[in-house]
PDB file of N, CA and C in Angstrom:
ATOM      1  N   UNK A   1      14.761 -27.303   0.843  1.00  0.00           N
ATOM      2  CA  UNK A   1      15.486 -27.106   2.094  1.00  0.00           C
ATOM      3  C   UNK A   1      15.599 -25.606   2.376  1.00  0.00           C
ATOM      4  N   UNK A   2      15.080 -25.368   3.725  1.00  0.00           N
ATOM      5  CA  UNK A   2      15.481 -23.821   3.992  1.00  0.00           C
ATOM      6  C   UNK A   2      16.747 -23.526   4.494  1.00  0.00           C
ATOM      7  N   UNK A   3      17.100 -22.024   3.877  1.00  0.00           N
ATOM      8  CA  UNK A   3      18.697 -21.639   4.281  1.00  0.00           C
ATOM      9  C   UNK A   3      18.696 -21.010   5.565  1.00  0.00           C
ATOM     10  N   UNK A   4      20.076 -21.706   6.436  1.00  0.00           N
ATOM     11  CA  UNK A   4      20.400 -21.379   7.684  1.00  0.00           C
ATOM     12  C   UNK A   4      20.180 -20.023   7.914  1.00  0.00           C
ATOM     13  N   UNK A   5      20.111 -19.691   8.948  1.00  0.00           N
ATOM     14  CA  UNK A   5      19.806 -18.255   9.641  1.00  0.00           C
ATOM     15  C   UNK A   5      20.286 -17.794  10.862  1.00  0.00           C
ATOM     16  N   UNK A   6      21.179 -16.932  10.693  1.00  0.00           N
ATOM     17  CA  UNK A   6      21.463 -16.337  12.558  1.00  0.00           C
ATOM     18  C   UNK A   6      20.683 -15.846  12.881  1.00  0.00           C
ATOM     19  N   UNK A   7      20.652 -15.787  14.564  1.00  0.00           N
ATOM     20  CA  UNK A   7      19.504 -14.919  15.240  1.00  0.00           C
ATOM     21  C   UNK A   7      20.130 -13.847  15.060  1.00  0.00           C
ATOM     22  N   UNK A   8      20.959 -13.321  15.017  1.00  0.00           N
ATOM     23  CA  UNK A   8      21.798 -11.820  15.087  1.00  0.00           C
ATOM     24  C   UNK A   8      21.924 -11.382  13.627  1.00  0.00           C
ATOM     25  N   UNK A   9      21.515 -11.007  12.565  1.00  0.00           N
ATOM     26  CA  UNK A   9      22.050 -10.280  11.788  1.00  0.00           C
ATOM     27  C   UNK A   9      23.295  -9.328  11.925  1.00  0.00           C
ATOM     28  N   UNK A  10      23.959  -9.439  10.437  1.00  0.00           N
ATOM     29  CA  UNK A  10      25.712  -8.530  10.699  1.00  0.00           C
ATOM     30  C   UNK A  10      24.905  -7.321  10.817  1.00  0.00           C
ATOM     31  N   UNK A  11      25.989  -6.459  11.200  1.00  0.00           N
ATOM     32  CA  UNK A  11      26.098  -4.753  11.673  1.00  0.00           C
ATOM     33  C   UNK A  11      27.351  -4.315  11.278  1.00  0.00           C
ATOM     34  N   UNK A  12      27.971  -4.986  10.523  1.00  0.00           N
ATOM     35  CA  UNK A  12      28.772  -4.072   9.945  1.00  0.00           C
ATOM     36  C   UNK A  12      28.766  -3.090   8.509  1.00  0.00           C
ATOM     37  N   UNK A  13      29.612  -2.601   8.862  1.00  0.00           N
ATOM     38  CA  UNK A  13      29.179  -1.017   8.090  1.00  0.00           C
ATOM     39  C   UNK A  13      29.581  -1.391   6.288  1.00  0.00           C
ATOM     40  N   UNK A  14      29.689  -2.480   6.048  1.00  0.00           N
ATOM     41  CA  UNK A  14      29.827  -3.276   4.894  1.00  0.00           C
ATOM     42  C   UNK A  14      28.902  -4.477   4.410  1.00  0.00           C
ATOM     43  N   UNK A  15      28.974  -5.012   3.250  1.00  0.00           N
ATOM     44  CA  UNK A  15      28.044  -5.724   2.898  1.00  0.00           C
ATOM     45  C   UNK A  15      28.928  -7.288   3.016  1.00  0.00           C
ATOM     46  N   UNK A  16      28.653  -8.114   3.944  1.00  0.00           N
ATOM     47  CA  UNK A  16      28.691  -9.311   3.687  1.00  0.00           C
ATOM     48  C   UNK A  16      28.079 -10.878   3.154  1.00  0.00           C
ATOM     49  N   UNK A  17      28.951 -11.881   3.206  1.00  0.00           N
ATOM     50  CA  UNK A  17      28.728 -12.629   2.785  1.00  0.00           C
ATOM     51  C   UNK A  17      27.222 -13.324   2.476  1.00  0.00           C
ATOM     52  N   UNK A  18      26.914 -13.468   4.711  1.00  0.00           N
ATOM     53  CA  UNK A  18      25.823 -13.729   5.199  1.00  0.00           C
ATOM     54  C   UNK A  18      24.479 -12.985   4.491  1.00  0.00           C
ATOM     55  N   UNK A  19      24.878 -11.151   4.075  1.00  0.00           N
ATOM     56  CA  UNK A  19      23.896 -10.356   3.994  1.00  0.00           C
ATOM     57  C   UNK A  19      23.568 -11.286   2.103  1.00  0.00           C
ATOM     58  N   UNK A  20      24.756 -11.148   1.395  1.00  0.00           N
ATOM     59  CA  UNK A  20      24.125 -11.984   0.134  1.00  0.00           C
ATOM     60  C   UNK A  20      23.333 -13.064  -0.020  1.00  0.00           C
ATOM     61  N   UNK A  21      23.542 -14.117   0.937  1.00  0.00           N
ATOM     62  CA  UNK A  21      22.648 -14.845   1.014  1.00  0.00           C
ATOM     63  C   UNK A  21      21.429 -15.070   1.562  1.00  0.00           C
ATOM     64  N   UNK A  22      21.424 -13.830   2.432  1.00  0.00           N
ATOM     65  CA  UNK A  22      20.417 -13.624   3.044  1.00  0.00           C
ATOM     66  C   UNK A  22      18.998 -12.460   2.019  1.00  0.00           C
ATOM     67  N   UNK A  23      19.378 -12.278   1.084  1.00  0.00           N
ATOM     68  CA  UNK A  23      18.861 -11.091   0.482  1.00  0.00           C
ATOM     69  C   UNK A  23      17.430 -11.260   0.125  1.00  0.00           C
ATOM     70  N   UNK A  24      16.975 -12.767  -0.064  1.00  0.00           N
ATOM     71  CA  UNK A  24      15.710 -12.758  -0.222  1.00  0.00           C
ATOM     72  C   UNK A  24      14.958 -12.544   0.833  1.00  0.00           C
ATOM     73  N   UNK A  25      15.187 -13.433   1.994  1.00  0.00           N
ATOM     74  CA  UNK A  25      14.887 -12.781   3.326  1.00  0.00           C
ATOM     75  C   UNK A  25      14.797 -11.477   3.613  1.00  0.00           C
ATOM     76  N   UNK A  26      15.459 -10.974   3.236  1.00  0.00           N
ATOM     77  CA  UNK A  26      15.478  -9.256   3.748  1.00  0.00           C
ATOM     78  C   UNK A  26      14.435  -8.210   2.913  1.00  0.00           C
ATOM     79  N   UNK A  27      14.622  -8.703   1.256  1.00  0.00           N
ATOM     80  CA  UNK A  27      13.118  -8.376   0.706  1.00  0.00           C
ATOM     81  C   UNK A  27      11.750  -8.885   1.088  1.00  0.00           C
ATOM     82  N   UNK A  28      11.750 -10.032   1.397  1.00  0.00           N
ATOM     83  CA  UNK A  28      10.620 -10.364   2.549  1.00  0.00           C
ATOM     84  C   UNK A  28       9.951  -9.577   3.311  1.00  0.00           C
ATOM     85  N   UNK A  29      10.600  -9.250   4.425  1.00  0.00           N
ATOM     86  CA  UNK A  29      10.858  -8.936   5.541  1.00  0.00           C
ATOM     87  C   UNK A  29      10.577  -7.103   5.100  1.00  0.00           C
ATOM     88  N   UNK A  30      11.270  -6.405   4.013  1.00  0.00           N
ATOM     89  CA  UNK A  30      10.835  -5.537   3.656  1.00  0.00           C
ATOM     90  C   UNK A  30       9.619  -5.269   3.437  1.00  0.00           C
ATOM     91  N   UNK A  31       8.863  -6.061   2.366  1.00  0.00           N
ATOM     92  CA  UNK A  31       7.251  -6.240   1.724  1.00  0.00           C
ATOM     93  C   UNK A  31       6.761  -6.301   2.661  1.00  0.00           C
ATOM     94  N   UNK A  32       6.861  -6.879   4.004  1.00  0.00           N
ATOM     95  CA  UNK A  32       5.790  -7.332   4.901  1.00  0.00           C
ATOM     96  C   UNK A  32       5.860  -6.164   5.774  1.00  0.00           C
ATOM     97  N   UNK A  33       6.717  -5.604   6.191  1.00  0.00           N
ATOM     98  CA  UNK A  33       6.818  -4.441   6.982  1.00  0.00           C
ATOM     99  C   UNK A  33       5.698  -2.757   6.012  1.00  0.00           C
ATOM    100  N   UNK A  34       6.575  -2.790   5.038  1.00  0.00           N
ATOM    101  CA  UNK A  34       5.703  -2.127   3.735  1.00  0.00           C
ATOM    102  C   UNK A  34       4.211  -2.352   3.900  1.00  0.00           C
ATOM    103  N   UNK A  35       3.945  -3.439   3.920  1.00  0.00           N
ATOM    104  CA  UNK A  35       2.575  -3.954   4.006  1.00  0.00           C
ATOM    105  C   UNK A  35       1.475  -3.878   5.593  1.00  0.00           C
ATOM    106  N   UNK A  36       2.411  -3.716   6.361  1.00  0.00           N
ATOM    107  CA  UNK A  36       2.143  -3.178   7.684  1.00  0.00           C
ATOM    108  C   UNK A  36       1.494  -4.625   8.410  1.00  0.00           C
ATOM    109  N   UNK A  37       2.305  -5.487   7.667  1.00  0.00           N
ATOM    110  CA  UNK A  37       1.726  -6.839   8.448  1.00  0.00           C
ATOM    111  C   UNK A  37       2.389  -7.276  10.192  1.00  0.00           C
ATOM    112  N   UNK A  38       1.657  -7.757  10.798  1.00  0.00           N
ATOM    113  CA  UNK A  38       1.899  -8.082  11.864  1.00  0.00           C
ATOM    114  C   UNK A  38       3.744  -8.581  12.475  1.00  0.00           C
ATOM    115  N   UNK A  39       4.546  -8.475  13.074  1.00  0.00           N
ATOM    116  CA  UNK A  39       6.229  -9.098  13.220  1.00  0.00           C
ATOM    117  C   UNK A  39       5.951  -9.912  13.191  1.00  0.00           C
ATOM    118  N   UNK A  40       4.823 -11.259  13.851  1.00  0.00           N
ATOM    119  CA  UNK A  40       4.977 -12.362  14.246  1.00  0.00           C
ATOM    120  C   UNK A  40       4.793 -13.429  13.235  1.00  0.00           C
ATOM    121  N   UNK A  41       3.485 -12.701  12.389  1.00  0.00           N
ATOM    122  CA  UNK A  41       3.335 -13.533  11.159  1.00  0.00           C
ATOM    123  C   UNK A  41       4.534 -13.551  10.108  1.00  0.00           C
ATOM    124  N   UNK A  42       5.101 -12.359  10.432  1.00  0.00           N
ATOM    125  CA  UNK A  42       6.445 -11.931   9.018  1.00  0.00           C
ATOM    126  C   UNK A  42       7.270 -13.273   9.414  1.00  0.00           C
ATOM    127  N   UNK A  43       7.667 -13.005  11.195  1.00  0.00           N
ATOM    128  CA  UNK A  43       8.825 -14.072  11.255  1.00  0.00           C
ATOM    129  C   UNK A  43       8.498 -15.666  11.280  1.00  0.00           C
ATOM    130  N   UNK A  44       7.441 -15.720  11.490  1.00  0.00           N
ATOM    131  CA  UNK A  44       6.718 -17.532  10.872  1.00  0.00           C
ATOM    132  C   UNK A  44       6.995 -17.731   9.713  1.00  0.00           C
ATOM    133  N   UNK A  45       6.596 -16.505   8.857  1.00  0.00           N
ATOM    134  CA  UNK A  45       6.862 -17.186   7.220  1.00  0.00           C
ATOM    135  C   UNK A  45       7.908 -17.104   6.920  1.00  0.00           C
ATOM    136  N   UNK A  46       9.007 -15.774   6.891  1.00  0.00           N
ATOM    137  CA  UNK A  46       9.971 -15.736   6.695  1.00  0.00           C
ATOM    138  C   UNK A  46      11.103 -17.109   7.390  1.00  0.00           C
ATOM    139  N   UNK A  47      10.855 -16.946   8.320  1.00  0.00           N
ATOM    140  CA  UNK A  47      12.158 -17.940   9.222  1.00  0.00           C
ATOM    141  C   UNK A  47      11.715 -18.973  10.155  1.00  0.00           C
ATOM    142  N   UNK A  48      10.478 -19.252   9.649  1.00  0.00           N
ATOM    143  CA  UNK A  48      10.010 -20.292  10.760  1.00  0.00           C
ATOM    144  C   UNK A  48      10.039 -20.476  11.492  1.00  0.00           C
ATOM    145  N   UNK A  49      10.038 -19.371  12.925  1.00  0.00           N
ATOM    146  CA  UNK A  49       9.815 -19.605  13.954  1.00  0.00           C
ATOM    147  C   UNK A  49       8.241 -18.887  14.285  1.00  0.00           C
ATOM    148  N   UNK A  50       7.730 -19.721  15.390  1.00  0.00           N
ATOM    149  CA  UNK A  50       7.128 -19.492  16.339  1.00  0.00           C
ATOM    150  C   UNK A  50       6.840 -18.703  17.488  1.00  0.00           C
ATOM    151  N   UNK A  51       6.039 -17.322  17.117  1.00  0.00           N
ATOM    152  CA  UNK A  51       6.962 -16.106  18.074  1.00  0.00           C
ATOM    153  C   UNK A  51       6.154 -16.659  19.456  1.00  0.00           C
ATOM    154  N   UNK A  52       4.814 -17.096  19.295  1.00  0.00           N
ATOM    155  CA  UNK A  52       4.352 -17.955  20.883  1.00  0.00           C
ATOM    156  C   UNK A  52       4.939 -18.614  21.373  1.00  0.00           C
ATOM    157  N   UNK A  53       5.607 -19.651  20.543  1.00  0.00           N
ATOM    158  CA  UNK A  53       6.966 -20.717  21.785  1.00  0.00           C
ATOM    159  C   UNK A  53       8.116 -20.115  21.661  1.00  0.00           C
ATOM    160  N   UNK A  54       8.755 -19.134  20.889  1.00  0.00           N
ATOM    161  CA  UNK A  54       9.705 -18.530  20.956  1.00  0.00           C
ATOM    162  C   UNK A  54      10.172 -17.053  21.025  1.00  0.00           C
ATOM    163  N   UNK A  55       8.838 -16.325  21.607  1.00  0.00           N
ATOM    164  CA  UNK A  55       8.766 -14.797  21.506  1.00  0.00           C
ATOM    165  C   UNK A  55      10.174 -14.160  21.251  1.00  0.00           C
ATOM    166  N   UNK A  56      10.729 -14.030  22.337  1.00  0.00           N
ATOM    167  CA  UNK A  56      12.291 -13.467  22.798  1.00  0.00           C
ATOM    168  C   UNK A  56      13.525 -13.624  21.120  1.00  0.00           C
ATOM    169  N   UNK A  57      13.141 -14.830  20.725  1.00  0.00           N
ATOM    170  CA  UNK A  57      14.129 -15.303  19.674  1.00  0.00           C
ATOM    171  C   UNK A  57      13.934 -14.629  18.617  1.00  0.00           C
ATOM    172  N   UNK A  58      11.977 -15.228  18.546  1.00  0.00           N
ATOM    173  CA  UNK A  58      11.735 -14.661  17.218  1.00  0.00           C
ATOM    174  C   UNK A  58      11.582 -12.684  16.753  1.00  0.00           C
ATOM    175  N   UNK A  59      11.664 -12.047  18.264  1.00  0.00           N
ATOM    176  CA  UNK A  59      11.939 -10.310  17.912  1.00  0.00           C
ATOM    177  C   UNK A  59      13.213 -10.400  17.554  1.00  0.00           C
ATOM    178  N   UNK A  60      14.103 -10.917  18.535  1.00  0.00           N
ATOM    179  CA  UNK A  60      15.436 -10.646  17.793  1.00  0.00           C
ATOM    180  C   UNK A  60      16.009 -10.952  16.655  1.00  0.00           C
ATOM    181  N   UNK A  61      15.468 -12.275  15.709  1.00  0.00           N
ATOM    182  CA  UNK A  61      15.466 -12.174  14.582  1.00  0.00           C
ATOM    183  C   UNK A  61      15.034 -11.501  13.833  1.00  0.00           C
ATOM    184  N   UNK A  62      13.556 -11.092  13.907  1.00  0.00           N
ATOM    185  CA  UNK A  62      12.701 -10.230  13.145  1.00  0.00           C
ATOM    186  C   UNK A  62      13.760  -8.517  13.323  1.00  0.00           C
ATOM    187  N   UNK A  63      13.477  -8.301  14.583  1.00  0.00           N
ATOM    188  CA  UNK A  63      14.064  -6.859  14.695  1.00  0.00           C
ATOM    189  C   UNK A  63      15.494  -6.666  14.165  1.00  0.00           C
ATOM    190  N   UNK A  64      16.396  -7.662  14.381  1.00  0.00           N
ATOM    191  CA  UNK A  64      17.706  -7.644  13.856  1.00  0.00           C
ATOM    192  C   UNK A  64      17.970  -7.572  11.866  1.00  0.00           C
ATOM    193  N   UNK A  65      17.440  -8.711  11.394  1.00  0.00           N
ATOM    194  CA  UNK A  65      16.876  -8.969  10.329  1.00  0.00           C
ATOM    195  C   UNK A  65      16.366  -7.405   9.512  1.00  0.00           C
ATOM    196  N   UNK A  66      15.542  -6.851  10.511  1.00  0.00           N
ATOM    197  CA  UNK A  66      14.550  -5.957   9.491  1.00  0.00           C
ATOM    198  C   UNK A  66      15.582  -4.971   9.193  1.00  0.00           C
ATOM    199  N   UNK A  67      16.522  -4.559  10.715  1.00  0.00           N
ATOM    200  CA  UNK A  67      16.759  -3.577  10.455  1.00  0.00           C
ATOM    201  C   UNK A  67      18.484  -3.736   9.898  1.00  0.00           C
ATOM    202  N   UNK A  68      18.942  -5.088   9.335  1.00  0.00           N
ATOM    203  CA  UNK A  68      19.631  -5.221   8.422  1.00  0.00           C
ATOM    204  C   UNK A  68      19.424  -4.983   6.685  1.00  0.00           C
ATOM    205  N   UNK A  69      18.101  -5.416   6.594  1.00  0.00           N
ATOM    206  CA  UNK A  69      17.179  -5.612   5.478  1.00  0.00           C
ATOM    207  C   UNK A  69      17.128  -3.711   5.245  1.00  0.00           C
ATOM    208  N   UNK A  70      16.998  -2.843   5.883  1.00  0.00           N
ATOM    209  CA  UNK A  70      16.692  -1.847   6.039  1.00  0.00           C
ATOM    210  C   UNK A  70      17.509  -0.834   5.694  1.00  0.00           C
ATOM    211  N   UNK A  71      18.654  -1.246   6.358  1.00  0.00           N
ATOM    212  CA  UNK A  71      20.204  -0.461   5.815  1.00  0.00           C
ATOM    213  C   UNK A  71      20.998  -1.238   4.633  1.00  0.00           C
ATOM    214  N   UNK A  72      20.615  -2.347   3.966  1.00  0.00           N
ATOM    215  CA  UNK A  72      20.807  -2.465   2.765  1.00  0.00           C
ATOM    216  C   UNK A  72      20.277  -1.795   1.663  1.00  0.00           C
ATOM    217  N   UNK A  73      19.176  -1.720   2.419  1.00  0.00           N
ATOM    218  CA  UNK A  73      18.011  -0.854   0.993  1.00  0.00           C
ATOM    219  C   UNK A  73      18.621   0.144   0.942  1.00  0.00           C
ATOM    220  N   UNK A  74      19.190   1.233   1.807  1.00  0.00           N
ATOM    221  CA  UNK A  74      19.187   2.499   2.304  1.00  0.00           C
ATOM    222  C   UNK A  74      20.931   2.811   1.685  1.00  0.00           C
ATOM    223  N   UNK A  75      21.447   2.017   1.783  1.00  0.00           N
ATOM    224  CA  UNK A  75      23.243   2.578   1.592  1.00  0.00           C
ATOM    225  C   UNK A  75      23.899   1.122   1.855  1.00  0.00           C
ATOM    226  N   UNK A  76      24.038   0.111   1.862  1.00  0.00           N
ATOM    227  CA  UNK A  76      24.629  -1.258   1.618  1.00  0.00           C
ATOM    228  C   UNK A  76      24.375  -1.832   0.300  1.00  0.00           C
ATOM    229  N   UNK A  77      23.611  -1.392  -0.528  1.00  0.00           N
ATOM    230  CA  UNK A  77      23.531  -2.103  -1.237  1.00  0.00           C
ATOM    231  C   UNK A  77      24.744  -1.325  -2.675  1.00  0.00           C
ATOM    232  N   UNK A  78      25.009  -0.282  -2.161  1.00  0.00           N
ATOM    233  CA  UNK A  78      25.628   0.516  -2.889  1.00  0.00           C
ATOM    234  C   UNK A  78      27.672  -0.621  -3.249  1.00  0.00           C
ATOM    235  N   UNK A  79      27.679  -1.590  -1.975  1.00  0.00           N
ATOM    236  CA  UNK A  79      28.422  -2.357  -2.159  1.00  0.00           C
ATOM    237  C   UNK A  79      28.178  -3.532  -3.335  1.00  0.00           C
ATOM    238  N   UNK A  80      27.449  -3.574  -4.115  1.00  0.00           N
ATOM    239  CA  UNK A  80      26.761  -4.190  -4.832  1.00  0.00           C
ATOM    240  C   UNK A  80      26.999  -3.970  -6.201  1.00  0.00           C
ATOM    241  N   UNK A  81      27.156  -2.620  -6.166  1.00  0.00           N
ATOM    242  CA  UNK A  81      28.185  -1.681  -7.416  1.00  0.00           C
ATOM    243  C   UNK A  81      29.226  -1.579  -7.147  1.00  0.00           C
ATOM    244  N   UNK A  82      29.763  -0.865  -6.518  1.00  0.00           N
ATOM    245  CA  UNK A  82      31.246  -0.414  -5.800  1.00  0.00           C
ATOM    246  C   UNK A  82      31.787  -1.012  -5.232  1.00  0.00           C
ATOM    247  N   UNK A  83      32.110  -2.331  -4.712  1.00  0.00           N
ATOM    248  CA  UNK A  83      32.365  -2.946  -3.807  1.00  0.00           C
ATOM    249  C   UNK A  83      33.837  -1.899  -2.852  1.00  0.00           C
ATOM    250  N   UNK A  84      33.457  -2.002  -1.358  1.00  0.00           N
ATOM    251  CA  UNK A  84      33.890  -1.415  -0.648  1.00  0.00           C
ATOM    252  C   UNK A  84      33.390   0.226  -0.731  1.00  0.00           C
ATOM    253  N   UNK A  85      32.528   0.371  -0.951  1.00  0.00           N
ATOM    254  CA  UNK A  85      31.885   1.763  -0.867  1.00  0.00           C
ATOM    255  C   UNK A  85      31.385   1.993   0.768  1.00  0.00           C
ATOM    256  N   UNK A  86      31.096   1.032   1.349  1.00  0.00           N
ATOM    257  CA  UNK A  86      30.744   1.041   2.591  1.00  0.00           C
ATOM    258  C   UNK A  86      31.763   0.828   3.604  1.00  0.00           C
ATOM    259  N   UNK A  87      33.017   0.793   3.208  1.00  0.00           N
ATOM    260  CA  UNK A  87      34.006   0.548   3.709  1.00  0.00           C
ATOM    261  C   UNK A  87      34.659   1.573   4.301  1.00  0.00           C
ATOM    262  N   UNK A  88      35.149   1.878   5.477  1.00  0.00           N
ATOM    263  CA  UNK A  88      35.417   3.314   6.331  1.00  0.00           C
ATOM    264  C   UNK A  88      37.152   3.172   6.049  1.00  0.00           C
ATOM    265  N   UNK A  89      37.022   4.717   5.174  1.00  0.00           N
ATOM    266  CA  UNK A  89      38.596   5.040   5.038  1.00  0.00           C
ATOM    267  C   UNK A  89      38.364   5.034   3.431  1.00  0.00           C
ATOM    268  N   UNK A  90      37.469   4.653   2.631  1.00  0.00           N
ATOM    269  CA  UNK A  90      37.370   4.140   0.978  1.00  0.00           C
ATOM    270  C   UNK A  90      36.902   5.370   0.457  1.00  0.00           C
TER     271      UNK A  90
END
């Protein structure tokens, strides 16, 4: 069974729930970008959509997604050790 998915990835300046479960996805989504593979094929395999019957959906997943996937790598994941390191005021 595949795990649920928002079209919107979080944006907050912390690491949540959604982002933990989402983490394989987001290494995905990393490798394939790394790899300089095409968005459309990334978001078929990754999340099963269809960017031909669903163009509009499937960027905003892909683009939302990546660039969640992106700022985890970068400084979210640092919540991972520290919890609340990403937390404004901590």
């Amino acid at each position: 069974m595949t795990q649920a998915f928002q079209d919107h990835a979080p944006d907050q300046p912390a690491l949540t729930d959604y982002d933990r479960q989402q983490t394989g996805r987001y290494f995905r989504l990393l490798d394939a970008a790394a790899e300089g593979a095409d968005w459309r094929e990334a978001v078929s395999l990754v999340f099963g959509i269809d960017a031909g019957i669903e163009p509009k959906r499937a960027r905003l997943v892909y683009d939302s997604h990546l660039a969640r996937a992106r700022w985890l790598a970068g400084q979210g994941y640092r919540d991972v050790m520290i919890p609340g390191a990403n937390t404004p005021g901590q």
